[in-house]
PDB file of N, CA and C in Angstrom:
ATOM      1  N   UNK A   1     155.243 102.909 124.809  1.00  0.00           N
ATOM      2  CA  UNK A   1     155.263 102.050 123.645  1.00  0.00           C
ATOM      3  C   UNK A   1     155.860 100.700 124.068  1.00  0.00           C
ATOM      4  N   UNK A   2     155.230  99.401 123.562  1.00  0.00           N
ATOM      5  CA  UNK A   2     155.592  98.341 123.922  1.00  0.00           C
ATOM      6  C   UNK A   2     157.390  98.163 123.493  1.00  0.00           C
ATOM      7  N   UNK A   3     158.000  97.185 124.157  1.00  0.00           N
ATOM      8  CA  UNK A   3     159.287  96.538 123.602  1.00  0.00           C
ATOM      9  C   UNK A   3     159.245  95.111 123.540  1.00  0.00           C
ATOM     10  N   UNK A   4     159.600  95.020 122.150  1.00  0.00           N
ATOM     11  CA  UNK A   4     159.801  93.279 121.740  1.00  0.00           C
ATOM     12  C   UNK A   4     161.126  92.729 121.910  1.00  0.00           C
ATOM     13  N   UNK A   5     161.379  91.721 122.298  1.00  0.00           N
ATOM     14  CA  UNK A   5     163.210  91.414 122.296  1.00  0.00           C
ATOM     15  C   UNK A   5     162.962  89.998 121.617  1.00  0.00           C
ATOM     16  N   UNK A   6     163.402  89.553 120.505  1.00  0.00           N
ATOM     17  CA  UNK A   6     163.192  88.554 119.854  1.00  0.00           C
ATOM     18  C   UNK A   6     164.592  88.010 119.895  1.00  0.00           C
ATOM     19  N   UNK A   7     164.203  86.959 120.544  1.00  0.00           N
ATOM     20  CA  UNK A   7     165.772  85.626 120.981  1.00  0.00           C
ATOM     21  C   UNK A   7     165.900  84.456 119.739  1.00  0.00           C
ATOM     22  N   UNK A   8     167.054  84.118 119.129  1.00  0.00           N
ATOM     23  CA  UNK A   8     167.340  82.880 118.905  1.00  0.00           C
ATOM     24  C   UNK A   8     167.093  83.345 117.042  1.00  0.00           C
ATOM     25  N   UNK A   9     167.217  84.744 117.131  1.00  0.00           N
ATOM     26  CA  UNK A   9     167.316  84.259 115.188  1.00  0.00           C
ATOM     27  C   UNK A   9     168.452  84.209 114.678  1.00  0.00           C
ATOM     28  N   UNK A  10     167.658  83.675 113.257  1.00  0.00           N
ATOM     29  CA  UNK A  10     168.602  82.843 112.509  1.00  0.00           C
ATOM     30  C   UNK A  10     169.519  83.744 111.948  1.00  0.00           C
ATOM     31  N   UNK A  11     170.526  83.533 111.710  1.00  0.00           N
ATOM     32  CA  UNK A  11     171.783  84.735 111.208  1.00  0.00           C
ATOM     33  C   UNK A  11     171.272  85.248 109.768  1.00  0.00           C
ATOM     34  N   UNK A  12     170.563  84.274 108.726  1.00  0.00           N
ATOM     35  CA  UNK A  12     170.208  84.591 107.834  1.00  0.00           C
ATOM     36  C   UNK A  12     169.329  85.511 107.866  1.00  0.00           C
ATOM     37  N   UNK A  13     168.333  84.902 108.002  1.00  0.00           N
ATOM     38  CA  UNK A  13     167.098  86.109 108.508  1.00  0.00           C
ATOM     39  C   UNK A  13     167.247  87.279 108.942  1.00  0.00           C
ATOM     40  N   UNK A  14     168.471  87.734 109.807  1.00  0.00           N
ATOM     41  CA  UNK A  14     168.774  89.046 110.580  1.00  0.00           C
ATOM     42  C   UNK A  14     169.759  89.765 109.283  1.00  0.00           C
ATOM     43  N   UNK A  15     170.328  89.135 108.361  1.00  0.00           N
ATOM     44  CA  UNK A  15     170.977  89.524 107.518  1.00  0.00           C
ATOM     45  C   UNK A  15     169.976  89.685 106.409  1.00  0.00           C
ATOM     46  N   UNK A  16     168.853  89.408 106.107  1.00  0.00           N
ATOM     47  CA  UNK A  16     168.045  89.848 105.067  1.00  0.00           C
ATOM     48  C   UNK A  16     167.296  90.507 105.379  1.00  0.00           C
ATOM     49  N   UNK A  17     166.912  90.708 106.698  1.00  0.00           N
ATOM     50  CA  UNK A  17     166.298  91.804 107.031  1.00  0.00           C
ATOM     51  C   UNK A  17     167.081  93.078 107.328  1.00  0.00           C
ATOM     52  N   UNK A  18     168.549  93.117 107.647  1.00  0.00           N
ATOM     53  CA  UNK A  18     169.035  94.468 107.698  1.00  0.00           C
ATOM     54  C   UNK A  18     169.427  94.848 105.758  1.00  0.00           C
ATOM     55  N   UNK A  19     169.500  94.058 104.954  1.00  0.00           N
ATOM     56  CA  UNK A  19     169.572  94.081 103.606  1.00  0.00           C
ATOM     57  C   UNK A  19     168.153  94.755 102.922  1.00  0.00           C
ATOM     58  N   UNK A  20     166.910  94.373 103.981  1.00  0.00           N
ATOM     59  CA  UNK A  20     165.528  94.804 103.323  1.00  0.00           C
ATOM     60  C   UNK A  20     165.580  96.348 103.858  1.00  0.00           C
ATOM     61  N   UNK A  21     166.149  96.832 105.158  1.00  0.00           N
ATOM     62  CA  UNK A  21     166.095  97.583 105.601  1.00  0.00           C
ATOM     63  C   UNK A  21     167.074  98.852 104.763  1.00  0.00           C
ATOM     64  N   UNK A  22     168.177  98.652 104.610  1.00  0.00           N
ATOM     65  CA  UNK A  22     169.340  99.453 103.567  1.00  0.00           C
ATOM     66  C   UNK A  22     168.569  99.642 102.418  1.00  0.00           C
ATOM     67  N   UNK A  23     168.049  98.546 101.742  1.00  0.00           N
ATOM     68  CA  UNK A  23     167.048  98.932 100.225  1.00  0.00           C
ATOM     69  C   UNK A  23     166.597  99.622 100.606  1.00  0.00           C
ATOM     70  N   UNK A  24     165.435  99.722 101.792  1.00  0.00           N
ATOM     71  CA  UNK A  24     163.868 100.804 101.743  1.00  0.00           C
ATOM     72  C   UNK A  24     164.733 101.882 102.760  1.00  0.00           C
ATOM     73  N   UNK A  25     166.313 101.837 102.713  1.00  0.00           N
ATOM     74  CA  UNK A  25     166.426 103.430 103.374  1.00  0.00           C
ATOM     75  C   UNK A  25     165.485 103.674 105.016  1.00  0.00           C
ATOM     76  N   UNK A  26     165.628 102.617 105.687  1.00  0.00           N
ATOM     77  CA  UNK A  26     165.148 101.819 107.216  1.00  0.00           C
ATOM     78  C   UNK A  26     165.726 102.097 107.879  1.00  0.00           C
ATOM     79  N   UNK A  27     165.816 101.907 109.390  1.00  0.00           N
ATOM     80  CA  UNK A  27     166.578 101.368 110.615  1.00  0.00           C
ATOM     81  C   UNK A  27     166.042  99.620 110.625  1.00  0.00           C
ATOM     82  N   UNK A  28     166.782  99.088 110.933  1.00  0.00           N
ATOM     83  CA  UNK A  28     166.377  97.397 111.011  1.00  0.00           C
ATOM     84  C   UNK A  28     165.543  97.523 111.836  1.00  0.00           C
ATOM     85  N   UNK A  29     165.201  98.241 113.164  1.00  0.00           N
ATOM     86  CA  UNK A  29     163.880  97.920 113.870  1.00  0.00           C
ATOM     87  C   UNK A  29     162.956  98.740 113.191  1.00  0.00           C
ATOM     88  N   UNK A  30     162.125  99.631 112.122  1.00  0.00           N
ATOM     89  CA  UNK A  30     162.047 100.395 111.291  1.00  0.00           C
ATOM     90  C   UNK A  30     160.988  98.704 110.220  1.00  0.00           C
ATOM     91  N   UNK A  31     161.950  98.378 109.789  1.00  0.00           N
ATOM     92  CA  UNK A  31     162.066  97.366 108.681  1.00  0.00           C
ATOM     93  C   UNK A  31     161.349  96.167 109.775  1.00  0.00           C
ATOM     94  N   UNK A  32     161.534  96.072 110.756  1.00  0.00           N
ATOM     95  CA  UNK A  32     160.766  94.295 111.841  1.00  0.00           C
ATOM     96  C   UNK A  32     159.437  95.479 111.358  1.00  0.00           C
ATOM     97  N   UNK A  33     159.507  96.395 111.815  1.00  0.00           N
ATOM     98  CA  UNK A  33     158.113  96.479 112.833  1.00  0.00           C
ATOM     99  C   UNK A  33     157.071  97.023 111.007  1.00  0.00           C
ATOM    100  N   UNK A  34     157.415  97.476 110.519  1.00  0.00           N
ATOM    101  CA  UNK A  34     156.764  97.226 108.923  1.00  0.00           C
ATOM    102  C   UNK A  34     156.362  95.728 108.386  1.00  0.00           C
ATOM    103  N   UNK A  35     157.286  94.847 108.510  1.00  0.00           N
ATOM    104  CA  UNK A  35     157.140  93.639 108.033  1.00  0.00           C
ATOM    105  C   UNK A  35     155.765  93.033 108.701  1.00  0.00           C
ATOM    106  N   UNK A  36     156.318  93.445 110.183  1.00  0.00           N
ATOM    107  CA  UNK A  36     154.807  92.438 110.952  1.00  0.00           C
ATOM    108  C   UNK A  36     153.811  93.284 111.058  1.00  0.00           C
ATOM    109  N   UNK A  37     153.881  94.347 110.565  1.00  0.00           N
ATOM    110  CA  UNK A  37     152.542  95.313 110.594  1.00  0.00           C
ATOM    111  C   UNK A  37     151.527  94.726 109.552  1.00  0.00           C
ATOM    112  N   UNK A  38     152.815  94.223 108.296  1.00  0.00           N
ATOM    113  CA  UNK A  38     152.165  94.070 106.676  1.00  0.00           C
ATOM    114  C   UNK A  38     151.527  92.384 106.779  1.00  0.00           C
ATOM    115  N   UNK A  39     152.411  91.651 107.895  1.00  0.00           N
ATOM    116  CA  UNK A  39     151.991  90.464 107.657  1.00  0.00           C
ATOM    117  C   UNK A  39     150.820  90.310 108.619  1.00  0.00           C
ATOM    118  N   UNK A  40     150.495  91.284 109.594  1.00  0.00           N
ATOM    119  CA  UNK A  40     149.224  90.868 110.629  1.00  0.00           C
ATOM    120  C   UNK A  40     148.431  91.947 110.017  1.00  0.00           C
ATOM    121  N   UNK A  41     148.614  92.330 109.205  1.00  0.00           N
ATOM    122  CA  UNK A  41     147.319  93.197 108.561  1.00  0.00           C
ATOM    123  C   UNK A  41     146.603  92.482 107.147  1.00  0.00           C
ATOM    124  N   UNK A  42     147.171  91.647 107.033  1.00  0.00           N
ATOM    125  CA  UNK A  42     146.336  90.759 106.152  1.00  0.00           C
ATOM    126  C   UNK A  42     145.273  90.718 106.796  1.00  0.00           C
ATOM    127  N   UNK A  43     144.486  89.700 105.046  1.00  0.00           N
ATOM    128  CA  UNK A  43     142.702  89.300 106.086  1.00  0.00           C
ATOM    129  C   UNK A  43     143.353  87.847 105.430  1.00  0.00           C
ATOM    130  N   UNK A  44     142.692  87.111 106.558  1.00  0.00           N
ATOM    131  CA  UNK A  44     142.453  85.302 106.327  1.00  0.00           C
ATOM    132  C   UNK A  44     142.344  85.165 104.897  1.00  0.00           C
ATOM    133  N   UNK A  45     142.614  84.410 104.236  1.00  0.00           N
ATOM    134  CA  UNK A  45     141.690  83.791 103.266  1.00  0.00           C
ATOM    135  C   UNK A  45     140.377  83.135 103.602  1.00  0.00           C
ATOM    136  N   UNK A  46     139.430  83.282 102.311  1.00  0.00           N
ATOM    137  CA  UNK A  46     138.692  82.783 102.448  1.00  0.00           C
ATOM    138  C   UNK A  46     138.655  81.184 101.511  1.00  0.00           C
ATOM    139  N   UNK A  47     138.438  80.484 102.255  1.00  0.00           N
ATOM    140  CA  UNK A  47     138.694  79.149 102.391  1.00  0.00           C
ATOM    141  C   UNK A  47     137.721  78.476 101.501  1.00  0.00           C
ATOM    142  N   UNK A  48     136.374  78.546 101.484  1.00  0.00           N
ATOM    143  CA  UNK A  48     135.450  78.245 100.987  1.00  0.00           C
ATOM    144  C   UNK A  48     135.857  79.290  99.804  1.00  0.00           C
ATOM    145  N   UNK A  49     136.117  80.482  99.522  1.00  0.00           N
ATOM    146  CA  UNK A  49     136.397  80.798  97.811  1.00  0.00           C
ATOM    147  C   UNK A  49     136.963  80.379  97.635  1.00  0.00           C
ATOM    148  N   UNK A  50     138.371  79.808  97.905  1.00  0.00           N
ATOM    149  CA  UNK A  50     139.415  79.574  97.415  1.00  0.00           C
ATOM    150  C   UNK A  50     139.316  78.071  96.416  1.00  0.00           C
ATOM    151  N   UNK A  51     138.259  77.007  97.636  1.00  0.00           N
ATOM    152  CA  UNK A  51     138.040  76.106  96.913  1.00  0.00           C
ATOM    153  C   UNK A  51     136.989  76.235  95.911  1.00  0.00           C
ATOM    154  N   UNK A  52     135.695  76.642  95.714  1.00  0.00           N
ATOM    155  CA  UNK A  52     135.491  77.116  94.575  1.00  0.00           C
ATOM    156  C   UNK A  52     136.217  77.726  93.511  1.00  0.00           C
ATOM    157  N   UNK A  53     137.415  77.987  93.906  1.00  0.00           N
ATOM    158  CA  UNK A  53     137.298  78.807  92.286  1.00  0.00           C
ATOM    159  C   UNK A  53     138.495  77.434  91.820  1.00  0.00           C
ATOM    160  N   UNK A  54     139.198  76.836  92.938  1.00  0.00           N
ATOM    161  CA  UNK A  54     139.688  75.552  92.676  1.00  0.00           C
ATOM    162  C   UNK A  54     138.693  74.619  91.721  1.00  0.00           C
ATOM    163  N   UNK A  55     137.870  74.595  92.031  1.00  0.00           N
ATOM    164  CA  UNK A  55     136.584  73.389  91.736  1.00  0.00           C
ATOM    165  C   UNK A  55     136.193  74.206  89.928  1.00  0.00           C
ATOM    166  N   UNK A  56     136.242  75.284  89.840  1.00  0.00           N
ATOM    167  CA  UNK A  56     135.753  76.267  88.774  1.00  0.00           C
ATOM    168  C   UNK A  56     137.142  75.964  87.678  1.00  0.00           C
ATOM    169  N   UNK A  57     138.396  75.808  88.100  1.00  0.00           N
ATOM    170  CA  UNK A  57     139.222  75.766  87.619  1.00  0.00           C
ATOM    171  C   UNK A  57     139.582  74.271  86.679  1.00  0.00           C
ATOM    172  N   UNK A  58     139.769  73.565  88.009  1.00  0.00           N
ATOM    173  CA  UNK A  58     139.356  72.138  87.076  1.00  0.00           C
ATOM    174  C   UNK A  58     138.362  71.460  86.675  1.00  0.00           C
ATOM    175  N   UNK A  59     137.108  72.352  86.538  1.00  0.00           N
ATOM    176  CA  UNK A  59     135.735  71.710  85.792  1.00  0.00           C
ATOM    177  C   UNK A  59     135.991  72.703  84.648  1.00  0.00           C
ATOM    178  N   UNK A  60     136.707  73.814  84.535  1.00  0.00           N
ATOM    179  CA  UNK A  60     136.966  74.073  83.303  1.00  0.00           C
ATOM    180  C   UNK A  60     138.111  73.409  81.920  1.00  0.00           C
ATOM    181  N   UNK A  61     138.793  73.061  82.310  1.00  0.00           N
ATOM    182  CA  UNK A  61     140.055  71.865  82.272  1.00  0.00           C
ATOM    183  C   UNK A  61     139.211  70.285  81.712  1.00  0.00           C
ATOM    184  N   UNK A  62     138.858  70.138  80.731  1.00  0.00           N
ATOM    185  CA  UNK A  62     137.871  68.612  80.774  1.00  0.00           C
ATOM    186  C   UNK A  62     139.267  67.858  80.255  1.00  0.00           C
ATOM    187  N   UNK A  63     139.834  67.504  81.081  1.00  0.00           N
ATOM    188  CA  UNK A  63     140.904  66.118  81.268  1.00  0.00           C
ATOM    189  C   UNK A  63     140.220  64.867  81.661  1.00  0.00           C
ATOM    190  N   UNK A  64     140.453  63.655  81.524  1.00  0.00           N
ATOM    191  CA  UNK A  64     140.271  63.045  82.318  1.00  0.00           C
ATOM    192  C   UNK A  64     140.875  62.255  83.465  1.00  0.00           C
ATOM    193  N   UNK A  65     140.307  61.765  84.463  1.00  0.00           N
ATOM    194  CA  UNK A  65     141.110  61.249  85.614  1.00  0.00           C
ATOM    195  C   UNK A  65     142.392  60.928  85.518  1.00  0.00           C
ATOM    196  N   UNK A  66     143.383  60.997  86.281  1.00  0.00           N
ATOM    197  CA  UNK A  66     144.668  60.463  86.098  1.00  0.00           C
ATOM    198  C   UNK A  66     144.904  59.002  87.048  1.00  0.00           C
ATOM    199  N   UNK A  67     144.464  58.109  86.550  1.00  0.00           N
ATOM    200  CA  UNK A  67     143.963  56.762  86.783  1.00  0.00           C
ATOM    201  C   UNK A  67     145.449  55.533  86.598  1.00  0.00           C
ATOM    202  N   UNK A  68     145.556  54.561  86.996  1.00  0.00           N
ATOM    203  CA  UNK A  68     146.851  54.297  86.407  1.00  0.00           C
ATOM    204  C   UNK A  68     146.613  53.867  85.095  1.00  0.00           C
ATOM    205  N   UNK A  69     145.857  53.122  85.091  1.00  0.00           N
ATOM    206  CA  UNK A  69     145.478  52.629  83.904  1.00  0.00           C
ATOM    207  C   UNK A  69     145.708  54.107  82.521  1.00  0.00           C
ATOM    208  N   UNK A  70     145.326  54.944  83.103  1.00  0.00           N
ATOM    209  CA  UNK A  70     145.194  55.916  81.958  1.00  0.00           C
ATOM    210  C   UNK A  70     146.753  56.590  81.591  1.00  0.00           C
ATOM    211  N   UNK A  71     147.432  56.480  82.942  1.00  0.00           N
ATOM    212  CA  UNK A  71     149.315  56.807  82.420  1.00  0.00           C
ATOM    213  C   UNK A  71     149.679  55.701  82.186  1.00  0.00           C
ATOM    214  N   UNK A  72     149.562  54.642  82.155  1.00  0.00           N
ATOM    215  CA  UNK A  72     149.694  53.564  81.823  1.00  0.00           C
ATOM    216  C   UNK A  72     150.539  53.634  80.348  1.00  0.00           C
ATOM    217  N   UNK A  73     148.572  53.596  79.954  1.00  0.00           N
ATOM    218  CA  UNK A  73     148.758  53.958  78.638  1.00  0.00           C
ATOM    219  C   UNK A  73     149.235  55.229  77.745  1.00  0.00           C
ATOM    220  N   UNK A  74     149.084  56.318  78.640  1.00  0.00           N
ATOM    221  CA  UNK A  74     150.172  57.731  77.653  1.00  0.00           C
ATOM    222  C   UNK A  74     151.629  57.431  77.987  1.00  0.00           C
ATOM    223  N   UNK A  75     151.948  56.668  79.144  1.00  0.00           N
ATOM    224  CA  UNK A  75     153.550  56.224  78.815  1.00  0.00           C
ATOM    225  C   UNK A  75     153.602  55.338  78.077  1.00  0.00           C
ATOM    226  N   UNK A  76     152.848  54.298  77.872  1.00  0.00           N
ATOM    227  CA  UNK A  76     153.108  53.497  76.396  1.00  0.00           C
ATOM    228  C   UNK A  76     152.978  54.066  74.973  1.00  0.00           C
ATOM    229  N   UNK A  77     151.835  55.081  74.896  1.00  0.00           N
ATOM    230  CA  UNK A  77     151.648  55.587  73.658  1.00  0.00           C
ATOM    231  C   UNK A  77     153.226  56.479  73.087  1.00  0.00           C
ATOM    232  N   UNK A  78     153.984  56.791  73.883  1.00  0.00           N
ATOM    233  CA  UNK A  78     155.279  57.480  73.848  1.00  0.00           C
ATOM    234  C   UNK A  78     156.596  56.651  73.649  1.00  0.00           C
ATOM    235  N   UNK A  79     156.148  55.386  73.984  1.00  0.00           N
ATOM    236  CA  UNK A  79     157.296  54.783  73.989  1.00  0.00           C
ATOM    237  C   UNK A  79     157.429  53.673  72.738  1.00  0.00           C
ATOM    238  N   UNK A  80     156.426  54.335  71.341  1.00  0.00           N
ATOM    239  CA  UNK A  80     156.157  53.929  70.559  1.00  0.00           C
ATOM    240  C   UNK A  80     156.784  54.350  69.234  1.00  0.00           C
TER     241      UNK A  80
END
């Protein structure tokens, strides 16, 4: 089985991870090797959905531009 030796962390970090480890009832190496299992087992986003549903989001939203001219005038209309 491989061995990792990870140099130079931050005191915080080693303290919230032996804190994540005590919650879930862990060994702190137990608790690393879960964390990076969970974070390299993701999938990518997909990039192209993401901006669609961006684009879906504010074409549902009919605002119009935020122009100066247009805060311009809703900070004047307020200060009325």
């Amino acid at each position: 089985m491989p061995v990792l030796t990870i140099k130079g962390m931050p005191d915080t970090l080693y303290r919230r991870l032996k804190a994540r480890a005590a919650a879930n009832r862990r060994s702190l190496n137990s608790e690393i090797i879960f964390c990076l299992a969970e974070v390299a087992g993701r999938a990518r986003p997909d990039t192209a959905a993401l901006l669609r549903m961006a684009d879906e989001r504010r074409n549902s939203v009919k605002l119009p531009f935020l122009t100066d001219r247009f805060l311009k005038a809703a900070i004047n209309r307020g200060r009325k």
